[in-house]
Protein backbone atom coordinates (compact mmCIF):
# COMPACT_ATOMS: atom_id res chain seq x y z
CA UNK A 1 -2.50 -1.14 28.48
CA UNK A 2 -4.43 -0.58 25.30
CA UNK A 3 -3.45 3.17 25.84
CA UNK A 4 0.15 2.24 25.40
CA UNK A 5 -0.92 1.28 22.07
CA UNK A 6 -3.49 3.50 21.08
CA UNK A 7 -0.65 6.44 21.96
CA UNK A 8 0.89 5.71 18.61
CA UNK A 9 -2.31 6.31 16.83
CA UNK A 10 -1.96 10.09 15.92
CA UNK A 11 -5.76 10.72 15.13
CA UNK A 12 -7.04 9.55 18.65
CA UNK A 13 -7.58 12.04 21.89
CA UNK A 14 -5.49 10.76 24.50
CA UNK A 15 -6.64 11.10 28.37
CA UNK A 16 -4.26 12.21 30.76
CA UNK A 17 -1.59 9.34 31.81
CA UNK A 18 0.74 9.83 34.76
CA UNK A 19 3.85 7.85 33.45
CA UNK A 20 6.08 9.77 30.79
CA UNK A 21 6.86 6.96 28.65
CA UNK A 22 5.37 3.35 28.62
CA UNK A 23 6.44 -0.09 27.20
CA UNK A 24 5.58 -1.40 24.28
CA UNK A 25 7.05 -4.72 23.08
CA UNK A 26 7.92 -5.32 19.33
CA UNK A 27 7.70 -8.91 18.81
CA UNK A 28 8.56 -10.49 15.90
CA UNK A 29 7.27 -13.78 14.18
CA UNK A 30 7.20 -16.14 10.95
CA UNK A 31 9.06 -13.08 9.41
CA UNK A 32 6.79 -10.66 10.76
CA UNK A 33 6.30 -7.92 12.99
CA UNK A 34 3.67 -6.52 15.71
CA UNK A 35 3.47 -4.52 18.65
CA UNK A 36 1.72 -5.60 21.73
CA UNK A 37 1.17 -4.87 24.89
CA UNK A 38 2.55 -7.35 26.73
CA UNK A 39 5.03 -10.25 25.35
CA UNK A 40 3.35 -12.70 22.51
CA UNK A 41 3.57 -16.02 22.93
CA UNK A 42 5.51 -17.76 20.35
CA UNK A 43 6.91 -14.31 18.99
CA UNK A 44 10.56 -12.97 19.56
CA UNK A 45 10.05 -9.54 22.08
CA UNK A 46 11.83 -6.80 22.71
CA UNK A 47 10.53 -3.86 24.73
CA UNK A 48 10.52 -0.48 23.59
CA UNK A 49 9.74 2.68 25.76
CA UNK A 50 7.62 5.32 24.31
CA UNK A 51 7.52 8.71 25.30
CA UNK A 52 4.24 10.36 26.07
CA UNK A 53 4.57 12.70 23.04
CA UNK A 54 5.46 10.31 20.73
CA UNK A 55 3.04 10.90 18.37
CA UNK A 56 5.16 13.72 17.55
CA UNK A 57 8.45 11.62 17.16
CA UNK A 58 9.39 11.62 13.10
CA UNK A 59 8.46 8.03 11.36
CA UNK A 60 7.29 6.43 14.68
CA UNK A 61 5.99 3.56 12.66
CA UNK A 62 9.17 2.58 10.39
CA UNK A 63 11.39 2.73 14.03
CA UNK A 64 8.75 0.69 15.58
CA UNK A 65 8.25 -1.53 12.83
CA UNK A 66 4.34 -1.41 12.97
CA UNK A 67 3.09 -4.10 10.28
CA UNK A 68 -0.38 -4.24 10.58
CA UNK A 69 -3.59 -1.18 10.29
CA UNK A 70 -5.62 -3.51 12.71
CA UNK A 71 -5.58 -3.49 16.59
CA UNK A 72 -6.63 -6.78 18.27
CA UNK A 73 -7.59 -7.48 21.85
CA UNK A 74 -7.57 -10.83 23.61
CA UNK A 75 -6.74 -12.77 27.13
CA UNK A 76 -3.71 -13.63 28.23
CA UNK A 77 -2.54 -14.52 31.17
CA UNK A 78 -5.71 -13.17 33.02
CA UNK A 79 -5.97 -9.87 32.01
CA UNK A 80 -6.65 -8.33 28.52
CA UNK A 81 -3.89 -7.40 26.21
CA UNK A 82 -4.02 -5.77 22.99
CA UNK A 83 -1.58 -6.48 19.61
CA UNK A 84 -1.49 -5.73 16.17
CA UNK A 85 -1.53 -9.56 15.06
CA UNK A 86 -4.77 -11.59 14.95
CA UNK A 87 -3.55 -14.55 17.52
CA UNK A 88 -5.76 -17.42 18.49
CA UNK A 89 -8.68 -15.88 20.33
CA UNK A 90 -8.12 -12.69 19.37
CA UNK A 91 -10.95 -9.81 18.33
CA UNK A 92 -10.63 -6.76 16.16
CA UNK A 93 -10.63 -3.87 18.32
CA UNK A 94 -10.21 -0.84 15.44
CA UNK A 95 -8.48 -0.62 11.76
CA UNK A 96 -6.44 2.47 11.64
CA UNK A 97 -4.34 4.49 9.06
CA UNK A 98 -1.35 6.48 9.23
CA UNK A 99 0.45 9.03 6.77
CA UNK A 100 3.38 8.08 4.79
CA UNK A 101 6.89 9.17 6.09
CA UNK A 102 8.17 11.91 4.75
CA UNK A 103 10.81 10.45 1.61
CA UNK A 104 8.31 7.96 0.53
CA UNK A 105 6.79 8.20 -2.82
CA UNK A 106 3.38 7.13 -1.77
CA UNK A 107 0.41 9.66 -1.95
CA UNK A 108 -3.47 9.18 -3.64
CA UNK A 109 -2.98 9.63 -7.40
CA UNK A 110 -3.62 12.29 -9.08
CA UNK A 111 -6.65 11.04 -11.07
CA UNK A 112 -9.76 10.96 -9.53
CA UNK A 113 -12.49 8.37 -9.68
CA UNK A 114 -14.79 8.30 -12.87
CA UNK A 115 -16.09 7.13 -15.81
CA UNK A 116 -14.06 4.93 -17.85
CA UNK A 117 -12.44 6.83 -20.41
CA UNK A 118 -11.46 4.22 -22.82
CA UNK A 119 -10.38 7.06 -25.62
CA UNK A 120 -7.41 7.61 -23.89
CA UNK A 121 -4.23 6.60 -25.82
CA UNK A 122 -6.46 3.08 -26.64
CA UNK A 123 -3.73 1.69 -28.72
CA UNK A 124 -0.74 2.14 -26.67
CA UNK A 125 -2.94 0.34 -23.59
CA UNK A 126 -3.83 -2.47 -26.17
CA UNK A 127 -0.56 -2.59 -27.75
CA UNK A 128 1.69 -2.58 -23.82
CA UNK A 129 -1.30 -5.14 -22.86
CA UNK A 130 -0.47 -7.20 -25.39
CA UNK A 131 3.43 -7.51 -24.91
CA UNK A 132 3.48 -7.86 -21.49
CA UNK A 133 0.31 -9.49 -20.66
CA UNK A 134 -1.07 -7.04 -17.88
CA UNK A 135 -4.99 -7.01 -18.01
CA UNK A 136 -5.60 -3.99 -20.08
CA UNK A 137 -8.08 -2.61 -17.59
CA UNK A 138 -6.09 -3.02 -14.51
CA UNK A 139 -2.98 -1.10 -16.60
CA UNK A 140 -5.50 1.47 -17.62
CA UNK A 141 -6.89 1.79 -14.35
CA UNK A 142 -3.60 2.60 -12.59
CA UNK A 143 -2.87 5.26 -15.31
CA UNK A 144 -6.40 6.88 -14.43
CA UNK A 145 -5.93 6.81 -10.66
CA UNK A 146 -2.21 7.76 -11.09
CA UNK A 147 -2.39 10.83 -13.23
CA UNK A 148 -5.99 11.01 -15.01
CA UNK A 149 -3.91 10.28 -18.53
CA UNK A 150 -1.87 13.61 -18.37
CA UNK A 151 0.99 12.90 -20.02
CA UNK A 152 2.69 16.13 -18.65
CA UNK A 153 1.61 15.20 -15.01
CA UNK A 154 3.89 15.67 -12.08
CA UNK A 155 3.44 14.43 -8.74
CA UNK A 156 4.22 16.18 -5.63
CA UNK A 157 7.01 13.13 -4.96
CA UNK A 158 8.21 13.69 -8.25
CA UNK A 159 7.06 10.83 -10.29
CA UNK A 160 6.02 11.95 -13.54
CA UNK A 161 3.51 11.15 -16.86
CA UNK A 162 0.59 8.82 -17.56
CA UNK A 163 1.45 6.41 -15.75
CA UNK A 164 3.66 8.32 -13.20
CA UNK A 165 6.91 6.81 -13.11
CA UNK A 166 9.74 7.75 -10.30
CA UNK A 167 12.90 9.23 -11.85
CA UNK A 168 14.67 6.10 -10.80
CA UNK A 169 12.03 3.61 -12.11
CA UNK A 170 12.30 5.28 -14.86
CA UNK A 171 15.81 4.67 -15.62
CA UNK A 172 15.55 1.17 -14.12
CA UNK A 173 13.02 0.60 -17.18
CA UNK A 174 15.20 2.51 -19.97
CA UNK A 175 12.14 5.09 -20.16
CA UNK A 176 14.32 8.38 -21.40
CA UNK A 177 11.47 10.26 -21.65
CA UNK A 178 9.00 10.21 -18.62
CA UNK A 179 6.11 12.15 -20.26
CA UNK A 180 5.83 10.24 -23.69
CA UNK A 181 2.39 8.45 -23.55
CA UNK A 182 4.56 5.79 -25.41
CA UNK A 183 7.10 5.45 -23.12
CA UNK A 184 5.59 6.01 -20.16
CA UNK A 185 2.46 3.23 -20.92
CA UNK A 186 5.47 0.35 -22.00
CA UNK A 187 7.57 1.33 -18.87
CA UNK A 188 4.64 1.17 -16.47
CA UNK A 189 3.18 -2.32 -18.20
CA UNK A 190 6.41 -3.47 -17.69
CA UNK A 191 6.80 -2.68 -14.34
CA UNK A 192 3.11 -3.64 -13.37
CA UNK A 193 4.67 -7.39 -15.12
CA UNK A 194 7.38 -7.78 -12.79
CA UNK A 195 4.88 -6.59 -9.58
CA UNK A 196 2.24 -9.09 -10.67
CA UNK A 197 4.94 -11.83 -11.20
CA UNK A 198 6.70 -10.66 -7.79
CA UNK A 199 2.88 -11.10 -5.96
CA UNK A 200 2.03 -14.15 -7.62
CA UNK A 201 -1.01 -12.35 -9.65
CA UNK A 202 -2.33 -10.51 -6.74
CA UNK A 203 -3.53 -7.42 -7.99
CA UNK A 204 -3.94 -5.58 -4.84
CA UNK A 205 -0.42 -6.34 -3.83
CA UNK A 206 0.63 -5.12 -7.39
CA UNK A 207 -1.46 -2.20 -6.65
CA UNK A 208 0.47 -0.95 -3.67
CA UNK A 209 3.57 -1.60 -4.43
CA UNK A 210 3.64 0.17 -7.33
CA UNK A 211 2.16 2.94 -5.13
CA UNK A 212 4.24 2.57 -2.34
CA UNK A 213 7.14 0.26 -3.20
CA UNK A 214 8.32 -3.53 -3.28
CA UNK A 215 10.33 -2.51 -0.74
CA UNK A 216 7.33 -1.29 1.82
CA UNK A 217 5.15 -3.75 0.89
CA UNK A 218 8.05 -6.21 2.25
CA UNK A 219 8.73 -4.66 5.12
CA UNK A 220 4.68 -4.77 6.07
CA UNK A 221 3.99 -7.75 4.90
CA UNK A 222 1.39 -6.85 3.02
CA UNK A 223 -1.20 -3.30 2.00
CA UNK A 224 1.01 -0.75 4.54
CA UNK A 225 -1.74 1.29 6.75
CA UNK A 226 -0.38 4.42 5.00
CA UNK A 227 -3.59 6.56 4.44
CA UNK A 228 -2.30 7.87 1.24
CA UNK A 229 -1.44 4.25 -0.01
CA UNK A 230 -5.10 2.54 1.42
CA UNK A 231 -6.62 5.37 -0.81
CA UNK A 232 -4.97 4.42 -3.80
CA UNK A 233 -5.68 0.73 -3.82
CA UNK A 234 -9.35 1.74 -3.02
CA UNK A 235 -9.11 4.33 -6.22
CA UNK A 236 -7.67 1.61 -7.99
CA UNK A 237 -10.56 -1.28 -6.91
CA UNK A 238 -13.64 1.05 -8.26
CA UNK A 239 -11.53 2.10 -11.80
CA UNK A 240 -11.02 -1.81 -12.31
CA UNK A 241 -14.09 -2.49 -12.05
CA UNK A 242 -15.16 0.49 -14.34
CA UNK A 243 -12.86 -0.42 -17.33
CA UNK A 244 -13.59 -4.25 -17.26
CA UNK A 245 -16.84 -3.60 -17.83
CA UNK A 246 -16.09 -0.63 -20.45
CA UNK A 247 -14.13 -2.92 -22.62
CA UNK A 248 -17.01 -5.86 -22.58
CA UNK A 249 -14.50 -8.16 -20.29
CA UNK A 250 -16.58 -10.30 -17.78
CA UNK A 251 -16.77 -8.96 -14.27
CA UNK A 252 -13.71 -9.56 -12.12
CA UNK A 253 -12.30 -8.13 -8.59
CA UNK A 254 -9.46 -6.52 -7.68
CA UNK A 255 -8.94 -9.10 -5.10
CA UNK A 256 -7.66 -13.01 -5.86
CA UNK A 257 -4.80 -14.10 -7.72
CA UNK A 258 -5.06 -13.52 -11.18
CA UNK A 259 -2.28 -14.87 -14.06
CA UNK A 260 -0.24 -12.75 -16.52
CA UNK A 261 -2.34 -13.62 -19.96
CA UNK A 262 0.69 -13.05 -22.36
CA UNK A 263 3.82 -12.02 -20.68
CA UNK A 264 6.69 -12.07 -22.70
């Protein structure tokens, strides 16, 4: 059964199986969703057949509803089944990633990890730290991973500037003018506000849904397993780190809960 499961893992080598499709159930729970390979207890199950070559089906994973990047394995019943929620008695089998769907506006950054460069448009980060209360090196930190501070940067999704904005973020945020450092560094501190308030201060959340979306990040419940978006968040980790300790601020991690300081 953990074949039936390990199927929708694209990077794996499958043996040969003599069924052409299989059943996997999608059971949902406390708002959540997994797949297993047999019905969870306590969840709401439906099953789903898979074809063999469903690894080449588009967006498997959205019509499946896979919420988690961990497989688990435990007993049940007599006889070992395997699910992608940690249940009672349960043990991590593998962590996986998969690529984002075609349409989403997730992908790496365009800035690479490196040293701090704290020159870079200084007083617009103090200034949009200031009003809004976003750390100044977690808001300079997602403008390094997202673009490497080109103002005139222009993802392959289509967001654009410093601090890469989506056309319709943009608007949302009254930003007329994408690749104004000005603009662009207000309208992403503003929007990095309303993530932080959204995840309670938790900066990783924050972190991937402004990569990803509020929207994705809702429908995982929680980091999606997209490769592109687990990259970013990563990216994002190591810069933090690097800019904290740039500007003198005392040593803090990406992960934990931590408060708006001035939000207006």
């Amino acid at each position: 059964m953990l074949r039936s499961l390990l199927l929708l893992v694209p990077l794996l080598a499958m043996p040969a199986w003599p069924a052409h499709a299989r059943t996997v159930y999608r059971c949902v729970q406390g708002g959540t969703v997994s797949l297993a390979t047999a019905p969870e207890p306590g969840s709401r199950c439906e099953a789903r057949h898979v074809p063999d070559d469903a690894v080449k089906l588009p967006n498997l994973w959205g019509a499946l509803g896979l919420v988690k990047g961990t497989l688990y394995e435990r007993e049940q019943d007599g006889r070992i089944v395997y699910s992608t929620r940690n249940l009672p008695g349960s043990r991590k089998v593998l962590s996986f990633t998969v690529q984002t769907p075609p349409g989403e506006p997730a992908h790496e950054g365009l800035g690479r990890v490196g040293p701090a460069r704290v020159d870079r448009f200084a007083p617009q980060f103090r200034a949009a730290a200031k009003k809004t209360g976003v750390d100044d090196a977690y808001l300079r930190a997602i403008a390094h991973a997202e673009s490497g501070f080109d103002p005139q940067a222009v993802s392959p999704k289509g967001a654009r500037g410093v601090m890469q904005l989506m056309p319709g973020t943009a608007r949302e945020l009254g930003v007329t003018d994408p690749h104004s450092p000005v603009q662009s560094i207000d309208g992403g501190a503003r929007h990095l506000r309303q993530l932080i308030r959204r995840y309670r201060g938790d900066l990783v959340l924050a972190a991937a849904a402004y990569n990803a979306g509020a929207g994705v990040v809702a429908r995982y419940g929680g980091v999606p397993p997209y490769r592109e978006t687990r990259a970013y968040v990563e990216k994002v980790r190591a810069l933090y780190t690097r800019y904290r300790r740039a500007l003198g601020l005392s040593p803090r991690a990406l992960d934990g809960h931590v408060p708006l300081t001035a939000a207006k």
